[in-house]
N, C-alpha and C. Protein backbone atom coordinates (compact mmCIF):
# COMPACT_ATOMS: atom_id res chain seq x y z
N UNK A 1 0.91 16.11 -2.67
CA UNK A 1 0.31 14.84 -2.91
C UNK A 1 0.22 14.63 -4.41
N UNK A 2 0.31 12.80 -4.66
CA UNK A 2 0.33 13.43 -6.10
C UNK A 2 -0.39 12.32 -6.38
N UNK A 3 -1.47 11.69 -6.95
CA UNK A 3 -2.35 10.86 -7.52
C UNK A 3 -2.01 9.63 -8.70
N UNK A 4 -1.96 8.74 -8.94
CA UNK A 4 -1.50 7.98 -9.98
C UNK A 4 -2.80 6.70 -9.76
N UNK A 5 -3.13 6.62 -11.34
CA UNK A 5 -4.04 5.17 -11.81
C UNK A 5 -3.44 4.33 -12.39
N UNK A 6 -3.87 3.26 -11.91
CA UNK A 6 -3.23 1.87 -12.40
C UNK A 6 -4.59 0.58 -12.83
N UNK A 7 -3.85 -0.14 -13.50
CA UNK A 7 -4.54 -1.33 -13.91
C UNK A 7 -4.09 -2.50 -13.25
N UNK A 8 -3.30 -2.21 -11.59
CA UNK A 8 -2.64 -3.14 -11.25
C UNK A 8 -4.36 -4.28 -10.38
N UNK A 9 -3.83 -4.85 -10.41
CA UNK A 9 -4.90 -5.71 -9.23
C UNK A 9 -4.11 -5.73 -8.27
N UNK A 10 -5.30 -5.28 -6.62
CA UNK A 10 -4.59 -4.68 -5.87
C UNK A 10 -5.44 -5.63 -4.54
N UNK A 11 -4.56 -6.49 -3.48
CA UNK A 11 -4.71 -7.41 -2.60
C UNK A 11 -4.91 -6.37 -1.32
N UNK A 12 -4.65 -5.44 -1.21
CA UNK A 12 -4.31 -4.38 -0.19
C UNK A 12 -4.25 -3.05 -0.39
N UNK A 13 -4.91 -2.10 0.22
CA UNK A 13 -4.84 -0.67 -0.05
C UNK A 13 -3.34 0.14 0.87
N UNK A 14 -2.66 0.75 -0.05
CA UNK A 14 -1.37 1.46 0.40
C UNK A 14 -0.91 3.11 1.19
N UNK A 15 -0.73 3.06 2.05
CA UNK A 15 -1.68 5.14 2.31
C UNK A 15 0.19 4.63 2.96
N UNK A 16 1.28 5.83 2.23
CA UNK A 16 2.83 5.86 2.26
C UNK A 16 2.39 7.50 3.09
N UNK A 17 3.35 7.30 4.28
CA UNK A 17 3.54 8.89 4.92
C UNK A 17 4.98 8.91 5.83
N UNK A 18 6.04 9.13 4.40
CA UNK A 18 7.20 9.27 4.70
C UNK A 18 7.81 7.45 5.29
N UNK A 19 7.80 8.04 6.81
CA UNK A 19 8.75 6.57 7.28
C UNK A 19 6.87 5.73 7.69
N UNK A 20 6.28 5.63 7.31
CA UNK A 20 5.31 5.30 7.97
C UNK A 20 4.23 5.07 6.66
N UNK A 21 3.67 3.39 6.75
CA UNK A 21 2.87 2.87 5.60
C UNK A 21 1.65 2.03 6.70
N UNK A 22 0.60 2.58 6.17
CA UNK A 22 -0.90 1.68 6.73
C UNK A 22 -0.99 0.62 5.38
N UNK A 23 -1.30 -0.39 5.94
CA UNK A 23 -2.28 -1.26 4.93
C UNK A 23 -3.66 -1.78 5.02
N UNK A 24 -4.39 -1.94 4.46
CA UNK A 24 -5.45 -2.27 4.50
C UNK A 24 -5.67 -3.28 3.71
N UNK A 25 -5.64 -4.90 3.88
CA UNK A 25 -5.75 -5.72 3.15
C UNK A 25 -7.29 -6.02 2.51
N UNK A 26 -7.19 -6.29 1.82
CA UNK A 26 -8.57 -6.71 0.92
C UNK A 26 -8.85 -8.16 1.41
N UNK A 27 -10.06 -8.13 2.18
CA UNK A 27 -10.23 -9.69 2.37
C UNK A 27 -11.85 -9.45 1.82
N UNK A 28 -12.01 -10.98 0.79
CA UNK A 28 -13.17 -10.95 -0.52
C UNK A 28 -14.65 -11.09 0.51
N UNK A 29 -14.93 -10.34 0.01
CA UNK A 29 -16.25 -10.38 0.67
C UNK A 29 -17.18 -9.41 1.53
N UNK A 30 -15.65 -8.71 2.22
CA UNK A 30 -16.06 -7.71 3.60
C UNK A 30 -15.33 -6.29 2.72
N UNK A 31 -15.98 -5.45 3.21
CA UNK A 31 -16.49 -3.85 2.32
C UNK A 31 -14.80 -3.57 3.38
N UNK A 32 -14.34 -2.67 2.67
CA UNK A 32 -12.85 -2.60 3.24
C UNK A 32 -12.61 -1.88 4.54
N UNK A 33 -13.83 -0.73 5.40
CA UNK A 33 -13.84 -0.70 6.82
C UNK A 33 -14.53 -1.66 7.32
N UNK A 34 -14.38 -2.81 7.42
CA UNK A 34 -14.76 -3.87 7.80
C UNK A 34 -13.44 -4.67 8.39
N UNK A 35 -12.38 -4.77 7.06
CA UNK A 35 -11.22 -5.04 7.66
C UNK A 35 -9.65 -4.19 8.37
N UNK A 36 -8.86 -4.96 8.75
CA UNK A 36 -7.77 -4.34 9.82
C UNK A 36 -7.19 -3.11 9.10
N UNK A 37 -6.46 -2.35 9.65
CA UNK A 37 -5.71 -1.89 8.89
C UNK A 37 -4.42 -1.76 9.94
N UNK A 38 -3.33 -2.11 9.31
CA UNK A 38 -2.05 -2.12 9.78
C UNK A 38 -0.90 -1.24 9.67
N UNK A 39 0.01 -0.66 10.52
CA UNK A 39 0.36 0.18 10.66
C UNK A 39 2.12 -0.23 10.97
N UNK A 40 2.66 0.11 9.59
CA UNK A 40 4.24 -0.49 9.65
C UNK A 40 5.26 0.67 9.27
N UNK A 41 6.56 1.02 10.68
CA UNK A 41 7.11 2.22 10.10
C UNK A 41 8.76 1.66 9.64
N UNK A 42 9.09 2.37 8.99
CA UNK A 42 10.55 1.91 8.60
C UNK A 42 11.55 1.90 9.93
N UNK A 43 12.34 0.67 10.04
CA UNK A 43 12.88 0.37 10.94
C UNK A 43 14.26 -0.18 10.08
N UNK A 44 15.42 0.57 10.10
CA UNK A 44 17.02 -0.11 9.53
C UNK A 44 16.87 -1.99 9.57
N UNK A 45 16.87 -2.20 8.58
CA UNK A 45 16.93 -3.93 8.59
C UNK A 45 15.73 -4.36 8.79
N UNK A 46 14.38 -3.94 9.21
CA UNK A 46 13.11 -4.28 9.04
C UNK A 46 12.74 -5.11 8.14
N UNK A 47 11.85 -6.00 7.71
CA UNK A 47 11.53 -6.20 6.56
C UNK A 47 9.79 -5.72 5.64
N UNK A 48 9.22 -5.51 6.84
CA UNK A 48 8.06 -5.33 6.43
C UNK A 48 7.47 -4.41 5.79
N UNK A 49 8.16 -3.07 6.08
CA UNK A 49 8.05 -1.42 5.32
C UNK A 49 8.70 -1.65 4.05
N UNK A 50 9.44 -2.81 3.77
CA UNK A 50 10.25 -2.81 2.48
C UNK A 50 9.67 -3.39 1.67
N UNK A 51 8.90 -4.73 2.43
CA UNK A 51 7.97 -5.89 1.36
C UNK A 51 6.93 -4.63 0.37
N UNK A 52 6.24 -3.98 1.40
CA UNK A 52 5.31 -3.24 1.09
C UNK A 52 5.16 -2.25 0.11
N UNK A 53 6.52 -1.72 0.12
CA UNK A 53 6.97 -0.14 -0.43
C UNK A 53 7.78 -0.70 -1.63
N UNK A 54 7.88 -2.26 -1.59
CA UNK A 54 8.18 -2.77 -3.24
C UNK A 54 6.81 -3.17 -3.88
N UNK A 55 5.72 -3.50 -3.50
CA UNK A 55 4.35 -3.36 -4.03
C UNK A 55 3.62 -2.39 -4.33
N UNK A 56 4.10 -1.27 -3.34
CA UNK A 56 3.50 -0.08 -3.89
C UNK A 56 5.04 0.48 -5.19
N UNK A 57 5.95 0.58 -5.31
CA UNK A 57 6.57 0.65 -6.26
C UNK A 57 5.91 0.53 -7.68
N UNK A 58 5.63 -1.00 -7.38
CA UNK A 58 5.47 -1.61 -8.62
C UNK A 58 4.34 -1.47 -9.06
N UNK A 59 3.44 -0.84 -8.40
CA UNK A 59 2.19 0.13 -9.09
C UNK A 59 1.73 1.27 -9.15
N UNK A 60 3.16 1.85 -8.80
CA UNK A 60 2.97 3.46 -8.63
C UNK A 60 4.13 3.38 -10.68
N UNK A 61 4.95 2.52 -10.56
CA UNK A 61 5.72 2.67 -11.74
C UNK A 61 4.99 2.56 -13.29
N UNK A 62 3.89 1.89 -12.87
CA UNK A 62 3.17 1.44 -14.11
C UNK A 62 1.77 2.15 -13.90
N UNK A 63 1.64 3.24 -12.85
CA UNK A 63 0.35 4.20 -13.30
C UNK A 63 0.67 5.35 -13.96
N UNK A 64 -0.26 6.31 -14.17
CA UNK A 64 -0.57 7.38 -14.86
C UNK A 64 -0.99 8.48 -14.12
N UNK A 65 -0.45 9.68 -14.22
CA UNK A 65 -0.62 10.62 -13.99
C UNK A 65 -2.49 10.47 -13.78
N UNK A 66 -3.37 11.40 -12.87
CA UNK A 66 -4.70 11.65 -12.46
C UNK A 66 -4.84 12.95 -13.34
């Protein structure tokens, strides 16, 4: 496992396990087990494991080592 901090602002929490990504969207107001959490695995031509795993990209690229 490997830890990384960011200064990204973040709409959704990202938990990556291999072919398999949970999200947990941030909705304003409600404490975050309050809301859904969704459960999307990589599927050839899918789109949804890809939307995701380019958001977590793009704030795993611009954090810092823990």
């Amino acid at each position: 496992m490997e830890v990384r901090l960011h200064e990204t602002i973040l709409y959704n929490s990202l938990y990556r396990f291999d072919e398999d990504v949970l999200v947990n969207p941030h909705v304003l107001g409600a404490p975050a087990g309050q809301n859904p959490v969704l459960h999307f695995r990589y599927i050839p031509g899918g789109r949804s494991f890809r939307h995701y795993m380019k958001s977590f990209d793009y704030a795993w690229e611009r954090g810092t080592s823990a």
